[in-house]
C-alpha atoms as a PDB file:
ATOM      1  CA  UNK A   1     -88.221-201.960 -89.313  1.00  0.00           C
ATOM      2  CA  UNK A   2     -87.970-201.578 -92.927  1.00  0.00           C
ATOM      3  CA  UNK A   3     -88.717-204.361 -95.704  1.00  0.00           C
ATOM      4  CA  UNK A   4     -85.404-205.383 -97.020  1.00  0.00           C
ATOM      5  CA  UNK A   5     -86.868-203.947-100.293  1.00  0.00           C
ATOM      6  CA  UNK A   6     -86.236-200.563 -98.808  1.00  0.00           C
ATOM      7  CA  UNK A   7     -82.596-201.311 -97.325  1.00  0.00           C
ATOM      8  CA  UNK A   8     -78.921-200.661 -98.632  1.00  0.00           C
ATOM      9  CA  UNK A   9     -75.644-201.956 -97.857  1.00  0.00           C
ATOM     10  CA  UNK A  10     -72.292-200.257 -98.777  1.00  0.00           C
ATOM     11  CA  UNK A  11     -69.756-203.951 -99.482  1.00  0.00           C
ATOM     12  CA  UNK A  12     -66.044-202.614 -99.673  1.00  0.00           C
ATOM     13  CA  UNK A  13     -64.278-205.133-101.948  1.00  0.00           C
ATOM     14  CA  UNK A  14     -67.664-206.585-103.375  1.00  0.00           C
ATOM     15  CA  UNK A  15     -66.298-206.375-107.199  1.00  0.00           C
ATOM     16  CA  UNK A  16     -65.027-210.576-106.356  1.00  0.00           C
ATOM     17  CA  UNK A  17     -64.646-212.694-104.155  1.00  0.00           C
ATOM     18  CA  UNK A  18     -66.566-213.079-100.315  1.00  0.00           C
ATOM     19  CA  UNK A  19     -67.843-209.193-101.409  1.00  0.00           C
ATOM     20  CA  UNK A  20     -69.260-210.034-104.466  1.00  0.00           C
ATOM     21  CA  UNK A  21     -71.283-213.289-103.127  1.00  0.00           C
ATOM     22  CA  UNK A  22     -72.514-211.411-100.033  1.00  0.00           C
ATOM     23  CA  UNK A  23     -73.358-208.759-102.624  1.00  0.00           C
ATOM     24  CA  UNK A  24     -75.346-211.484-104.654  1.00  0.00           C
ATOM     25  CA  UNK A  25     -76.757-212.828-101.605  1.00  0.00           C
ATOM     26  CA  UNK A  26     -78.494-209.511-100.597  1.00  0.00           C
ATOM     27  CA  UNK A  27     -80.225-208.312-103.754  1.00  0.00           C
ATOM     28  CA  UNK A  28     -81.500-211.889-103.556  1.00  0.00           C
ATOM     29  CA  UNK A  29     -83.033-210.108-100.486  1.00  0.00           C
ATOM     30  CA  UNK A  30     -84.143-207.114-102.502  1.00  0.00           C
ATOM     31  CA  UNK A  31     -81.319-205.026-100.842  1.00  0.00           C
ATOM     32  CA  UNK A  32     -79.968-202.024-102.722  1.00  0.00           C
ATOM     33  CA  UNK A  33     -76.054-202.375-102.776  1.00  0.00           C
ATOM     34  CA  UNK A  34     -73.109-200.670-103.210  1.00  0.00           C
ATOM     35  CA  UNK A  35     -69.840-201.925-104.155  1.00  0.00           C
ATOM     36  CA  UNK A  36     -66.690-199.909-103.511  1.00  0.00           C
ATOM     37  CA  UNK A  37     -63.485-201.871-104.765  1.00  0.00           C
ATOM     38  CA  UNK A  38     -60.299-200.535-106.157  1.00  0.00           C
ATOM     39  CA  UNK A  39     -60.815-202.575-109.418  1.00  0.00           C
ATOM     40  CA  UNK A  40     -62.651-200.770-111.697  1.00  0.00           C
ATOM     41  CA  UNK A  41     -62.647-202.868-114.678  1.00  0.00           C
ATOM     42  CA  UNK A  42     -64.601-205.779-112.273  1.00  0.00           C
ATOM     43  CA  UNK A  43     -67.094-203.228-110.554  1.00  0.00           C
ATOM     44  CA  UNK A  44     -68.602-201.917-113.660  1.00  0.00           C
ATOM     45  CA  UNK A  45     -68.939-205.308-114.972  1.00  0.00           C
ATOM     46  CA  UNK A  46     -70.429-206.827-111.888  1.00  0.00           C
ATOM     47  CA  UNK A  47     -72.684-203.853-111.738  1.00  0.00           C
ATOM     48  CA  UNK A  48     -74.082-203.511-115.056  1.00  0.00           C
ATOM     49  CA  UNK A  49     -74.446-207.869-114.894  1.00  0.00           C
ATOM     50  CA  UNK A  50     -76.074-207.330-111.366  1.00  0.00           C
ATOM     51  CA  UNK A  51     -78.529-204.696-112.426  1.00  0.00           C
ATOM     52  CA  UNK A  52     -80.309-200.890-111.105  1.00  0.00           C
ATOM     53  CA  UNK A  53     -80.288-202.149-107.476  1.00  0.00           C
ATOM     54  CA  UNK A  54     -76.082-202.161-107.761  1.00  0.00           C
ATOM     55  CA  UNK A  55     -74.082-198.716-107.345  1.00  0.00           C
ATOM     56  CA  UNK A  56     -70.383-199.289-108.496  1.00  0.00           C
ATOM     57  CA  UNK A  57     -67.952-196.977-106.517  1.00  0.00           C
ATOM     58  CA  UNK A  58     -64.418-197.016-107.881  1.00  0.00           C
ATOM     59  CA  UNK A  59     -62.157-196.228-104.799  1.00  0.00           C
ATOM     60  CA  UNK A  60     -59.284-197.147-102.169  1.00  0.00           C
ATOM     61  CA  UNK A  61     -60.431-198.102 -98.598  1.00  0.00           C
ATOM     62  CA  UNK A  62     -57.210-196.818 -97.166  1.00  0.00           C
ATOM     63  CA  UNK A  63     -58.055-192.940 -98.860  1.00  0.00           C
ATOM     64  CA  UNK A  64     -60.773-191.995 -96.116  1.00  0.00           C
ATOM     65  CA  UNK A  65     -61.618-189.285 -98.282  1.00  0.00           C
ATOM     66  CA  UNK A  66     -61.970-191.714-101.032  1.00  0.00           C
ATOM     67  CA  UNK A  67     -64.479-193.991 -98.454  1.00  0.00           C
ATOM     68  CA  UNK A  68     -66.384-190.755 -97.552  1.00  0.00           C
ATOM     69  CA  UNK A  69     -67.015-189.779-101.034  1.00  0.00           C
ATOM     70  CA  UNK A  70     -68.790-193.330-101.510  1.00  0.00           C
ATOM     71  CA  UNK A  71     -70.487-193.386 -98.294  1.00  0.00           C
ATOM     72  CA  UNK A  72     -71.749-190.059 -99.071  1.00  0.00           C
ATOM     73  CA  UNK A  73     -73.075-191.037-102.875  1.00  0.00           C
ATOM     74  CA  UNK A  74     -74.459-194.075-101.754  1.00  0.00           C
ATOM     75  CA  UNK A  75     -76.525-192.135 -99.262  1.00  0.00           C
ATOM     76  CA  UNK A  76     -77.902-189.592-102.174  1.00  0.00           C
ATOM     77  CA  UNK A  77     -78.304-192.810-104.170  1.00  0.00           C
ATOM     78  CA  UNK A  78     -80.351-194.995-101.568  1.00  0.00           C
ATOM     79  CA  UNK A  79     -81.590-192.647 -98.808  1.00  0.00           C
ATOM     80  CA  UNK A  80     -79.803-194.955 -96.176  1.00  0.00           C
ATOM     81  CA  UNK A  81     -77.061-197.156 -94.994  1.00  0.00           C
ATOM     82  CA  UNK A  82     -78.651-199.898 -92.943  1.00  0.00           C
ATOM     83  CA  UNK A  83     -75.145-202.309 -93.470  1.00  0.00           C
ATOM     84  CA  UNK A  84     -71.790-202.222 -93.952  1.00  0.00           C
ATOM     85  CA  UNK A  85     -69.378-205.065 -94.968  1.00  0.00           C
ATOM     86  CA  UNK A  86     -65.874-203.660 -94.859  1.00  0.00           C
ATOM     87  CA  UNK A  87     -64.562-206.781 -96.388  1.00  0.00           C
ATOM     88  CA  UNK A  88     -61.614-205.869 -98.723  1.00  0.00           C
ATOM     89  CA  UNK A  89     -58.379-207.079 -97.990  1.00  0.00           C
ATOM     90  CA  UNK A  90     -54.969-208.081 -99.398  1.00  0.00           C
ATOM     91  CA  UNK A  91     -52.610-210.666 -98.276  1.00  0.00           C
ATOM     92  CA  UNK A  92     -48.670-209.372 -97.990  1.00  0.00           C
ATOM     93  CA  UNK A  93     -46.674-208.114-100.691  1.00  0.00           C
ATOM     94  CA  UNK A  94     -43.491-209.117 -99.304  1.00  0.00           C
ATOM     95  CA  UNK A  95     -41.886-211.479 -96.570  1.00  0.00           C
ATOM     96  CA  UNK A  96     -41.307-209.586 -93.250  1.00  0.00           C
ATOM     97  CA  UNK A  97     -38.148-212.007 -92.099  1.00  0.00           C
ATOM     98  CA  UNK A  98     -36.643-213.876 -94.922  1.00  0.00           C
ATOM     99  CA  UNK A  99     -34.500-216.606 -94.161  1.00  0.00           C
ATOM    100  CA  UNK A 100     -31.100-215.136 -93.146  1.00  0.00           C
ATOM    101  CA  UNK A 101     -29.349-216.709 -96.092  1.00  0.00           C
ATOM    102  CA  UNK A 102     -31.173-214.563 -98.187  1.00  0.00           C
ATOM    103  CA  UNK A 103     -29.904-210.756 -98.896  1.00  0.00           C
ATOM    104  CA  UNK A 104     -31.571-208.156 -96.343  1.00  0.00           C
ATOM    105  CA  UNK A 105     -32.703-205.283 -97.689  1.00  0.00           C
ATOM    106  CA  UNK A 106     -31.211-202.463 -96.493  1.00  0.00           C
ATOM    107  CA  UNK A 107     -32.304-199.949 -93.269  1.00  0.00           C
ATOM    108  CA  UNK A 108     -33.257-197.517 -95.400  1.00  0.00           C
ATOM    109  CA  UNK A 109     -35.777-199.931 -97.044  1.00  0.00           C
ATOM    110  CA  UNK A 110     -39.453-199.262 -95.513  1.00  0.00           C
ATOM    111  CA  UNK A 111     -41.587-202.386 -94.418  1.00  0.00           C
ATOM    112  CA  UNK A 112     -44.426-202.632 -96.862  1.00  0.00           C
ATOM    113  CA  UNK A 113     -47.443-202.239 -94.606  1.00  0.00           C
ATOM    114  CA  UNK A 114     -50.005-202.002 -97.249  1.00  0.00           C
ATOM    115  CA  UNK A 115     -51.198-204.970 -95.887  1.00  0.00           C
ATOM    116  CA  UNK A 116     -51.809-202.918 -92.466  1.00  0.00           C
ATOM    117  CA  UNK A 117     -53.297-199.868 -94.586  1.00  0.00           C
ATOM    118  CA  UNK A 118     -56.368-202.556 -96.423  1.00  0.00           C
ATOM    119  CA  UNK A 119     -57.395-204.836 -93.735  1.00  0.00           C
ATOM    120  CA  UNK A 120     -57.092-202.747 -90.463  1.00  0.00           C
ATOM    121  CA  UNK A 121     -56.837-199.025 -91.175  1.00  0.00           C
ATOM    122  CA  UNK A 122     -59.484-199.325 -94.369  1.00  0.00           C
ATOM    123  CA  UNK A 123     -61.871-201.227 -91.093  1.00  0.00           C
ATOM    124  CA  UNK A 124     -61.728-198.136 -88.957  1.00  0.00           C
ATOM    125  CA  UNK A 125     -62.179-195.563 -91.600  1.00  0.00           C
ATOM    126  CA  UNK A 126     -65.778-197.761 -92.658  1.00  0.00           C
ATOM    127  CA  UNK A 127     -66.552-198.183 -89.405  1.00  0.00           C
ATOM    128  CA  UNK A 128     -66.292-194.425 -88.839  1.00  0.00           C
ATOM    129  CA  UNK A 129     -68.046-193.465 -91.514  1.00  0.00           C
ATOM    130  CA  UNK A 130     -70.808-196.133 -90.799  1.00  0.00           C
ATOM    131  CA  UNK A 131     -71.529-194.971 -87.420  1.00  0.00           C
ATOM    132  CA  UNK A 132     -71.930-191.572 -89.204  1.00  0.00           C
ATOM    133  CA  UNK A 133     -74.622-192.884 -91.385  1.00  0.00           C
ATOM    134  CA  UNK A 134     -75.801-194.993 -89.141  1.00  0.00           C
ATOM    135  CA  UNK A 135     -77.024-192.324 -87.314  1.00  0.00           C
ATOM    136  CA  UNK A 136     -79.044-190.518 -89.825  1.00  0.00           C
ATOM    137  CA  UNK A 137     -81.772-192.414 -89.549  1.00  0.00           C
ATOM    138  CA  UNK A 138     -84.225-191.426 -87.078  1.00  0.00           C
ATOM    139  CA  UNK A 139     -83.454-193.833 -84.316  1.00  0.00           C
ATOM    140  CA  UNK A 140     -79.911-195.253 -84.927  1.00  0.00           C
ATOM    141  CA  UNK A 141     -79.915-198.144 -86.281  1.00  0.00           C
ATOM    142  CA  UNK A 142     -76.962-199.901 -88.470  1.00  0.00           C
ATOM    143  CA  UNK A 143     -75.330-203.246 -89.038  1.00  0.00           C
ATOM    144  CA  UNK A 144     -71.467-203.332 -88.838  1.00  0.00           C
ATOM    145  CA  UNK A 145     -69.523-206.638 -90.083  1.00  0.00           C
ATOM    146  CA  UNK A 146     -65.952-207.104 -90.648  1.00  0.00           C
ATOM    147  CA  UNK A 147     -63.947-209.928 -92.177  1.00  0.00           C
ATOM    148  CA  UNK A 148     -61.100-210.633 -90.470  1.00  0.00           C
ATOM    149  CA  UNK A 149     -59.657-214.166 -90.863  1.00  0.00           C
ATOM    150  CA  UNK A 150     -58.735-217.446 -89.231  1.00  0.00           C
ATOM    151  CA  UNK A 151     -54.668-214.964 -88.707  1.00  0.00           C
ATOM    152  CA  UNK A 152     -57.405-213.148 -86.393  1.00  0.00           C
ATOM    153  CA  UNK A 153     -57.844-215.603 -83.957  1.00  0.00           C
ATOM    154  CA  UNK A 154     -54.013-217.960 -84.628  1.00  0.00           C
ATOM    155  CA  UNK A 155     -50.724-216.288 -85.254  1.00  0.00           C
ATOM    156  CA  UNK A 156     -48.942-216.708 -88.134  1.00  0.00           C
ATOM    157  CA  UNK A 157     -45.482-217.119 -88.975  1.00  0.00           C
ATOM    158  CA  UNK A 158     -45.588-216.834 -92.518  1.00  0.00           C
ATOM    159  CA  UNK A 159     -47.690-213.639 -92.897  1.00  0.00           C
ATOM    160  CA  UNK A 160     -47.332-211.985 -89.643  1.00  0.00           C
ATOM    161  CA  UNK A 161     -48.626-208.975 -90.797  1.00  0.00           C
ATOM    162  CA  UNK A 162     -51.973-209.756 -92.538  1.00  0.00           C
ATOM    163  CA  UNK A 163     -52.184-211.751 -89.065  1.00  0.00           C
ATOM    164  CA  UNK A 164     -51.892-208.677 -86.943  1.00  0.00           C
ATOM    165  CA  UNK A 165     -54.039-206.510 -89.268  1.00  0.00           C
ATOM    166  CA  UNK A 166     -56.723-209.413 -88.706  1.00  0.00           C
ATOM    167  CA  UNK A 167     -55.849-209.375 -85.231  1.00  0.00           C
ATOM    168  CA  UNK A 168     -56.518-205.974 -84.904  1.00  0.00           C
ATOM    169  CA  UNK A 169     -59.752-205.827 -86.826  1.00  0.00           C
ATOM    170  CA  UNK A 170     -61.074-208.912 -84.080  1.00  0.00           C
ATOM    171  CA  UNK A 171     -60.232-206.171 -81.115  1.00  0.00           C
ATOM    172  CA  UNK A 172     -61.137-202.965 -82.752  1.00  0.00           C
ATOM    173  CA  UNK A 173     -64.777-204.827 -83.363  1.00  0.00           C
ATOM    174  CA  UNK A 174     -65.288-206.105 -79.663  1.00  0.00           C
ATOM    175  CA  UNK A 175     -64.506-202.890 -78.127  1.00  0.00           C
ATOM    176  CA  UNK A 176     -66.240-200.904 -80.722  1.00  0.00           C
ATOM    177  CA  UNK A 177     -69.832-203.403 -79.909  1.00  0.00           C
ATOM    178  CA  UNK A 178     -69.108-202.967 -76.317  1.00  0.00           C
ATOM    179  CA  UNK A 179     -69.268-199.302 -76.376  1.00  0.00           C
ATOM    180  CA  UNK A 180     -72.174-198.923 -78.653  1.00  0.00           C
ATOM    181  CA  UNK A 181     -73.994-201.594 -76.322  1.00  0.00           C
ATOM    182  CA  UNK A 182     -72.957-198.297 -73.648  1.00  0.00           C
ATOM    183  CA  UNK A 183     -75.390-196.284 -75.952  1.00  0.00           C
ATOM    184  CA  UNK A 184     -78.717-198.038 -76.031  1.00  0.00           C
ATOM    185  CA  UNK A 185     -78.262-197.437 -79.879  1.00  0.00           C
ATOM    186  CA  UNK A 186     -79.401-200.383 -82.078  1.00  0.00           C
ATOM    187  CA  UNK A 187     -76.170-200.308 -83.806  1.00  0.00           C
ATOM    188  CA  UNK A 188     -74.347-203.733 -83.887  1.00  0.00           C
ATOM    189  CA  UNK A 189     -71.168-204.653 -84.817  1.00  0.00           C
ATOM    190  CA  UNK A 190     -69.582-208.330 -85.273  1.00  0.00           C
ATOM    191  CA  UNK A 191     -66.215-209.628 -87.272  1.00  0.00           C
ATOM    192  CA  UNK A 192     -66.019-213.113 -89.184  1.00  0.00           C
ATOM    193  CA  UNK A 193     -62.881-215.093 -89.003  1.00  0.00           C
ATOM    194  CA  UNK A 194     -63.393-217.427 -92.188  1.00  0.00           C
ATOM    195  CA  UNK A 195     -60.541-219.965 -93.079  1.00  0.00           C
ATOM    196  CA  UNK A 196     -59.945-221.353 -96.256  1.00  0.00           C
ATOM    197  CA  UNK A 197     -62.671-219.938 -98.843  1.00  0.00           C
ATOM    198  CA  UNK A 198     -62.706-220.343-102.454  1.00  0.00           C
ATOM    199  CA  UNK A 199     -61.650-216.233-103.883  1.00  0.00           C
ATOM    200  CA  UNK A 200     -59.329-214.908-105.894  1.00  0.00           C
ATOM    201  CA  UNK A 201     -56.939-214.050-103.156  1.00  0.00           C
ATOM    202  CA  UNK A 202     -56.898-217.853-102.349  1.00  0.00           C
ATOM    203  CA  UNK A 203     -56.794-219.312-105.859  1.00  0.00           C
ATOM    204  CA  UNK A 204     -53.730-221.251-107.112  1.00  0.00           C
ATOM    205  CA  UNK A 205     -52.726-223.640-104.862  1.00  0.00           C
ATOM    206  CA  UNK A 206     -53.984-222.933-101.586  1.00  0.00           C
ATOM    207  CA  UNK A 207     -57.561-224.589-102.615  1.00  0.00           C
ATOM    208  CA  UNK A 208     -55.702-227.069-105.450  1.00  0.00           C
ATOM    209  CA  UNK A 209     -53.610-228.537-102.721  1.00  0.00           C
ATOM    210  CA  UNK A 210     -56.070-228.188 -99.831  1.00  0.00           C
ATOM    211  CA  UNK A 211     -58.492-231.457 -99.061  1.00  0.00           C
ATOM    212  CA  UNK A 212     -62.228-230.361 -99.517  1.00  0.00           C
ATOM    213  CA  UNK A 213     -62.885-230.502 -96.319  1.00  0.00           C
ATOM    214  CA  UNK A 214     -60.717-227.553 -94.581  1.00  0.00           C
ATOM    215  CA  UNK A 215     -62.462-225.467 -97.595  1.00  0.00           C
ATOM    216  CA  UNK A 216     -65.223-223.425 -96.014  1.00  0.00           C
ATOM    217  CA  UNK A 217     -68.326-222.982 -98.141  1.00  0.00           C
ATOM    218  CA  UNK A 218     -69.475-219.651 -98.868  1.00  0.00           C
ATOM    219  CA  UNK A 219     -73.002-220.292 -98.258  1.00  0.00           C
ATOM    220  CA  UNK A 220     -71.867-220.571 -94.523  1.00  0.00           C
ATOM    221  CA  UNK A 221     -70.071-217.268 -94.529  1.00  0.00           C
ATOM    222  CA  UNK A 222     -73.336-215.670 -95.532  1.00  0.00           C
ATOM    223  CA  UNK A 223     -75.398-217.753 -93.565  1.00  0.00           C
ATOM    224  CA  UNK A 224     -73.378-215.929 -90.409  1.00  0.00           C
ATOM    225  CA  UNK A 225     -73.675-212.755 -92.017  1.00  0.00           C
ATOM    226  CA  UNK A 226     -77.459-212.972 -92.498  1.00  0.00           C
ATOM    227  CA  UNK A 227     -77.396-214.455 -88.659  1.00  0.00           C
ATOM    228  CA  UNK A 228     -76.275-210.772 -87.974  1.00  0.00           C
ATOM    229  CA  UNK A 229     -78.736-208.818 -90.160  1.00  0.00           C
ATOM    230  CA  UNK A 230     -81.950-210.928 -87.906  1.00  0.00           C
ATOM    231  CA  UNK A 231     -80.884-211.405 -84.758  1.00  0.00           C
ATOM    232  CA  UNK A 232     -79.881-207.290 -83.241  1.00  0.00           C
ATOM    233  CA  UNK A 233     -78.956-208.938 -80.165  1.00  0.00           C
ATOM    234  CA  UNK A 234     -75.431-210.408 -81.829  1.00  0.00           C
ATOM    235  CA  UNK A 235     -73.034-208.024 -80.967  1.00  0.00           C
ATOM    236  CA  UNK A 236     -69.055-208.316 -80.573  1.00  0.00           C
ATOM    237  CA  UNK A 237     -68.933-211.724 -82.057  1.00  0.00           C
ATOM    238  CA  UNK A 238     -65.709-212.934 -83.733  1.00  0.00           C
ATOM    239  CA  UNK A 239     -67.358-215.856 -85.240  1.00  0.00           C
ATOM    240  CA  UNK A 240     -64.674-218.458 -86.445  1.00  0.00           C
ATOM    241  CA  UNK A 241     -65.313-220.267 -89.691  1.00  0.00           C
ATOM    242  CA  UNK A 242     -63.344-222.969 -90.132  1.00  0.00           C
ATOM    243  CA  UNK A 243     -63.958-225.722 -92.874  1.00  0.00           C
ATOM    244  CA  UNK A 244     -68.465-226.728 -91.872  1.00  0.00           C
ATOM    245  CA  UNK A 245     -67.813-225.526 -88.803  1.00  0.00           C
ATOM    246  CA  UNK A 246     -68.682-222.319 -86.793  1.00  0.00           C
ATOM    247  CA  UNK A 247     -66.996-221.663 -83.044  1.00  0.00           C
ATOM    248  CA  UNK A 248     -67.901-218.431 -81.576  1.00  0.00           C
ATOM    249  CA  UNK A 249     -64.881-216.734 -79.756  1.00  0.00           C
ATOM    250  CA  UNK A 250     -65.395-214.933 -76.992  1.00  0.00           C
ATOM    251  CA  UNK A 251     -62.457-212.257 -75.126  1.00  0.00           C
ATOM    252  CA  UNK A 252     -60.267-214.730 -73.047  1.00  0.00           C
ATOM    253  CA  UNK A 253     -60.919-214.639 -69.292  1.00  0.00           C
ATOM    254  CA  UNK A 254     -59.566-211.916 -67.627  1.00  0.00           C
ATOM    255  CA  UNK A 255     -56.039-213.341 -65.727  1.00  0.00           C
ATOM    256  CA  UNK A 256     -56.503-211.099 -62.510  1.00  0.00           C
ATOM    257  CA  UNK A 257     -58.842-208.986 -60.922  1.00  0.00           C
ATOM    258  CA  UNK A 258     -56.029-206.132 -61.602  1.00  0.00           C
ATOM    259  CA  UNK A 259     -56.300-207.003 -65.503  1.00  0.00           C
ATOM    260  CA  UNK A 260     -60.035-207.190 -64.985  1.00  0.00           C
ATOM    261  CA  UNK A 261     -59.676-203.614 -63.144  1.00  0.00           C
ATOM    262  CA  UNK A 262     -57.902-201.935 -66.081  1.00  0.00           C
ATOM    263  CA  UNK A 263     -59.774-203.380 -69.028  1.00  0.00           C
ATOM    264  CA  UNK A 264     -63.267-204.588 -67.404  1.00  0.00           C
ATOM    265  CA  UNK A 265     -64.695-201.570 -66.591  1.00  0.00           C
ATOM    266  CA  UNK A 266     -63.134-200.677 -63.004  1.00  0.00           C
ATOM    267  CA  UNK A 267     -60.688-198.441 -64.310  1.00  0.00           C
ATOM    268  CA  UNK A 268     -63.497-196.738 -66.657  1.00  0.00           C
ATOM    269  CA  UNK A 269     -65.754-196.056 -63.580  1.00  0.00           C
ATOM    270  CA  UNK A 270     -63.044-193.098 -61.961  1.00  0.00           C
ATOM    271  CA  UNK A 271     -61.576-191.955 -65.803  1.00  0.00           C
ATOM    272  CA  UNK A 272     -64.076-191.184 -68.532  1.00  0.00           C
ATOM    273  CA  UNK A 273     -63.197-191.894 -72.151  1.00  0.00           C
ATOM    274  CA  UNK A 274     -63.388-188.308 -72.927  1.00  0.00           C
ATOM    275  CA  UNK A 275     -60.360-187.711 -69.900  1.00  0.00           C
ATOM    276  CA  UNK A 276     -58.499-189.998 -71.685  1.00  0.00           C
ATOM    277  CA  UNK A 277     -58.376-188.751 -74.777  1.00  0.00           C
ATOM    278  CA  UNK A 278     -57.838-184.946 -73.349  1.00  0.00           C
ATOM    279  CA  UNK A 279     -54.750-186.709 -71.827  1.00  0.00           C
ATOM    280  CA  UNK A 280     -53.505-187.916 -74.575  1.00  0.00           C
ATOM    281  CA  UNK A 281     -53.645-184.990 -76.517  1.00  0.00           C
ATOM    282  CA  UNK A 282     -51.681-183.403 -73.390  1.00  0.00           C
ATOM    283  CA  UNK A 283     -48.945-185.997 -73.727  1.00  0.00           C
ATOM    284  CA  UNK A 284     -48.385-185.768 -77.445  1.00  0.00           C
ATOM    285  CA  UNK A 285     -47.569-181.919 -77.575  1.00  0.00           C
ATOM    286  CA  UNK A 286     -43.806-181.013 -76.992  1.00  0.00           C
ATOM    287  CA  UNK A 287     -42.582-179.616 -74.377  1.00  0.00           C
ATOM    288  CA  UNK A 288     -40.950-176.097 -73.929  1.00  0.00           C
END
C-alpha cells in the first residue's frame, strides 16, 4: 500500500464545516486533497490558506457532469483517488406539511426536493464516479464514506425529507458494500450518522440551545473516518454518532424466512442482477 504521502482524497462540501475538518485532518496525514463545494468564495480561500497539497473544485454535486469534471481533474492533478467523502449536504428549504391553519400552496406548486438532489442523488453520482476511479489503479482499491445523519437511522417529523435523503444514503451504502464484498475488490464503503456537530448548517440555535453534552465532537467524527481508512475489513457500517458515543447499526433482522428469501440472497441465487435490470428496461418501454 501506498504512504499516505502518495494518496488523494476528493471531499465534496470540504470548503466548511465536517468537509473542511476531515480535509484538515488528512493533509495532517500528508494526503493530497480535493475540495469540491458549490461555494466558491470559501474554496479558494480554504485552498490558498491550506496550501499546494489542496485542489479547489468549484461545482454542484447534483450536476454529475459537474462531479465528473472534478473527479476527472483531480485524477490529472494527483494520479489517484484512493478516498472519497461525499459529505455535502443541505437541510430543507421549506416545510413539507405546514400546519393546516397556514395557507397551502397551491397543486401546481412543486415540492422543493433540493434537499433530495444534495444529500442522496449528489451520494450516488460520487459513488459512481468513485468506483470508476477506484478502479484505475492496478488492483482496485478505494475508500467510500458517506455522511448521512442521526434522520438516517430516526425519522423525523420536522424535516422529513433531509430524513429520507439520509435514509436513503444509509441503504444505498449497505447494499453498495455488500456487492463490492461479491467482487473480492478491496473497495470499501461505510456511511456516518453524526448527530449534533458544531458547522455552519447547525449554527444559531441548534448548538446555543443544545447542552454540551448531545454536541458530538468532531475529533470523533474523524476518528471513525480514519477507523475506515486502516482497518479494509469495515465495510457497510452505518456508524451512529451521537453526543461521545459511537453505536454501530447493523440491517435489522430479517422478519421471515420469505423476507430473508427476497432480500438475503435466496431470491438472487435463481435471478441475476443483470436479469433484473434487462427486466426492467422491458417494463419501462410502452406498449403498442
Amino acid at each position: 500500500m501506498a504512504s499516505d504521502g502518495d494518496r488523494a482524497a476528493l471531499v465534496t462540501g470540504g470548503a466548511s464545516g465536517l468537509g473542511l475538518i476531515v480535509v484538515e485532518h488528512l493533509l495532517q496525514h500528508q494526503w493530497n486533497v480535493t475540495i469540491f463545494d458549490f461555494d466558491a468564495t470559501a474554496g479558494k480561500r480554504e485552498a490558498t490558506r491550506l496550501g499546494e497539497r489542496v485542489l479547489f473544485i468549484q461545482g454542484d454535486v447534483t450536476d454529475y457532469q459537474s462531479q465528473a469534471r472534478a473527479f476527472r481533474d483531480t485524477f490529472e492533478k494527483w494520479g489517484r483517488i484512493d478516498l472519497v467523502f461525499a459529505n455535502a449536504g443541505i437541510s430543507e428549504r421549506e416545510e413539507f406539511a405546514p400546519p393546516a391553519a397556514q395557507p397551502e400552496a397551491t397543486e401546481s406548486t412543486t415540492p422543493d426536493t433540493s434537499v433530495i438532489d444534495v444529500c442522496l442523488v449528489g451520494v450516488i453520482y460520487s459513488a459512481k464516479l468513485a468506483l470508476q476511479y477506484f478502479r484505475k489503479r492496478p488492483s482496485s482499491y478505494g475508500r467510500l464514506v458517506v455522511t448521512s445523519s442521526q434522520a438516517g437511522i430516526y425519522s423525523s417529523d420536522t424535516h422529513p425529507l433531509y430524513s429520507a435523503a439520509k435514509f436513503g444514503a444509509v441503504a444505498f451504502v449497505r447494499g453498495l458494500s455488500k456487492r463490492l464484498r461479491k467482487s473480492g475488490e478491496n473497495i470499501t464503503a461505510n456511511v456516518i450518522c453524526p448527530g449534533l456537530v458544531d458547522t455552519p448548517m447547525t449554527a444559531g440555535p441548534f448548538i446555543d440551545n443544545a447542552p454540551a453534552e448531545m454536541i458530538v465532537p468532531p475529533s470523533l467524527v474523524v476518528q471513525v473516518i480514519q477507523s475506515f481508512l486502516d482497518d479494509e475489513s469495515i465495510t457497510g457500517q452505518a456508524v451512529e454518532i451521537s453526543g461521545s458515543e459511537l453505536i454501530y447499526r447493523t440491517d435489522p433482522e430479517y422478519a421471515n424466512a420469505a423476507a430473508e428469501y427476497v432480500l438475503g440472497g435466496g431470491y438472487s441465487k435463481d435471478t441475476s442482477p443483470e436479469d433484473l435490470i434487462k427486466f426492467s428496461q422491458r417494463s419501462a418501454q410502452p406498449r403498442a
